[in-house]
Protein backbone atom coordinates (compact mmCIF):
# COMPACT_ATOMS: atom_id res chain seq x y z
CA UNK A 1 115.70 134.71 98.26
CA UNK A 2 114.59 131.97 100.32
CA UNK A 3 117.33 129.43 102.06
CA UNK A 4 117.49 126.31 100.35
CA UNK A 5 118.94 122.94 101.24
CA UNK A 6 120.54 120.02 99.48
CA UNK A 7 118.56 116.49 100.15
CA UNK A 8 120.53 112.93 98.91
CA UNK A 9 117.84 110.23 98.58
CA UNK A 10 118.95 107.09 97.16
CA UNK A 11 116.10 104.81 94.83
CA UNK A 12 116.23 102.29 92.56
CA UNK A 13 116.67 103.41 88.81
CA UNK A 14 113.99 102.33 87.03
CA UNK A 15 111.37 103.90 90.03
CA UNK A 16 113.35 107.36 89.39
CA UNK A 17 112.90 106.86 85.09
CA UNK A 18 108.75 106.26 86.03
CA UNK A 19 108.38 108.60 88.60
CA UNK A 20 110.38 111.40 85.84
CA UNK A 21 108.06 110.55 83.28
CA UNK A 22 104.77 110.93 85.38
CA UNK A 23 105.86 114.22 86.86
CA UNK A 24 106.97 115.51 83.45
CA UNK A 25 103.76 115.00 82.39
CA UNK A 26 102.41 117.16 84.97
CA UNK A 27 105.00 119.98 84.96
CA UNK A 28 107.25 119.01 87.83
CA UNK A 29 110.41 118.08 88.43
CA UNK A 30 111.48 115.42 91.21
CA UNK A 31 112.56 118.43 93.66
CA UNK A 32 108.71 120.30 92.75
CA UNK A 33 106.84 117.00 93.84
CA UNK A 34 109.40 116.61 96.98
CA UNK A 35 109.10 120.00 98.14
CA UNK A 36 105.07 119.66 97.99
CA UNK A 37 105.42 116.16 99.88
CA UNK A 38 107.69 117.60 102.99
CA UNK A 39 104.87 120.95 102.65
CA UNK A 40 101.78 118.05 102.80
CA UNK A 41 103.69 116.51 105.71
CA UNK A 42 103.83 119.96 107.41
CA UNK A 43 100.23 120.99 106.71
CA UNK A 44 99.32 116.99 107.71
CA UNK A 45 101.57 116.92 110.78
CA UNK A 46 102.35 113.66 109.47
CA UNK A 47 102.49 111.62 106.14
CA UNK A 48 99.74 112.94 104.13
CA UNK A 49 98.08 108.59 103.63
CA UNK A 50 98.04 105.53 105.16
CA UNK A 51 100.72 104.50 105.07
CA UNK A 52 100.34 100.25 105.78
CA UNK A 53 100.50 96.76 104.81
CA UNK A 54 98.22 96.11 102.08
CA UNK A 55 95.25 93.78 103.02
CA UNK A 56 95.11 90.27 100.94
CA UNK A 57 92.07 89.99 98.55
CA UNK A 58 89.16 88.15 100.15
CA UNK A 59 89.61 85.57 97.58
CA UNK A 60 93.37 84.78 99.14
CA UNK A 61 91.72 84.89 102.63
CA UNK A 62 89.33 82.11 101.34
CA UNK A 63 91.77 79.96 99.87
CA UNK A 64 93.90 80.07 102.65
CA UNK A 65 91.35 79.00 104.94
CA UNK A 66 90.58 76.09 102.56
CA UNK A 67 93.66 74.91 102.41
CA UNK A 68 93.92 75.03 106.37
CA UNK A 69 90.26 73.17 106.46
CA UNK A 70 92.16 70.39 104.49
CA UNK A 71 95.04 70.13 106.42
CA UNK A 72 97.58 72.12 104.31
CA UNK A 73 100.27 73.22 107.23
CA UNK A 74 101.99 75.45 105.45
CA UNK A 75 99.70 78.29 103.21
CA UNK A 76 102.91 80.20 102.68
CA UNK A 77 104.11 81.40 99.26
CA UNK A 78 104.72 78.47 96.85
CA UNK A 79 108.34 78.62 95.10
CA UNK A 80 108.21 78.48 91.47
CA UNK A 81 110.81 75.48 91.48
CA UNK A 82 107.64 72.99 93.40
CA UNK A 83 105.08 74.38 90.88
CA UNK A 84 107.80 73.62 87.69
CA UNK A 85 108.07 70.34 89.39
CA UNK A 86 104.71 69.28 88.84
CA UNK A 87 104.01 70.49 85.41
């Protein structure tokens, strides 16, 4: 029988209760779909994709530089309380 060891990951609730569900679906358990990650990793020597910031939508890009060809300083994110304040 093949040595097996015990791995403690911590995530948030509701991502385990998804994650469950999808893998159910497909006939795994949570320790099937982790033991074919670490085995991707392994075959991958390294994380089997990208793993990186996503890029923003060209539309985003365009508004942003818009708002800096107007003179907008700061094209950060806008808080919810400023955009309440106007309504």
């Amino acid at each position: 029988m093949t040595k097996t060891d015990m791995l403690h990951i911590r995530i948030e609730h509701e991502t385990k209760l998804r994650v469950e569900k999808t893998l159910r679906i497909l006939g795994l358990s949570v320790a099937d779909a982790v033991n074919i990650f670490l085995s991707q990793i392994e075959l991958n020597r390294g994380i089997p994709f990208d793993v990186r910031r996503p890029r923003p939508k060209d539309e985003l890009l365009a508004a942003a530089a818009e708002a800096r060809r107007l003179g907008v300083e700061d094209v950060g994110l806008i808080h919810v309380e400023a955009l309440l304040k106007d309504l």
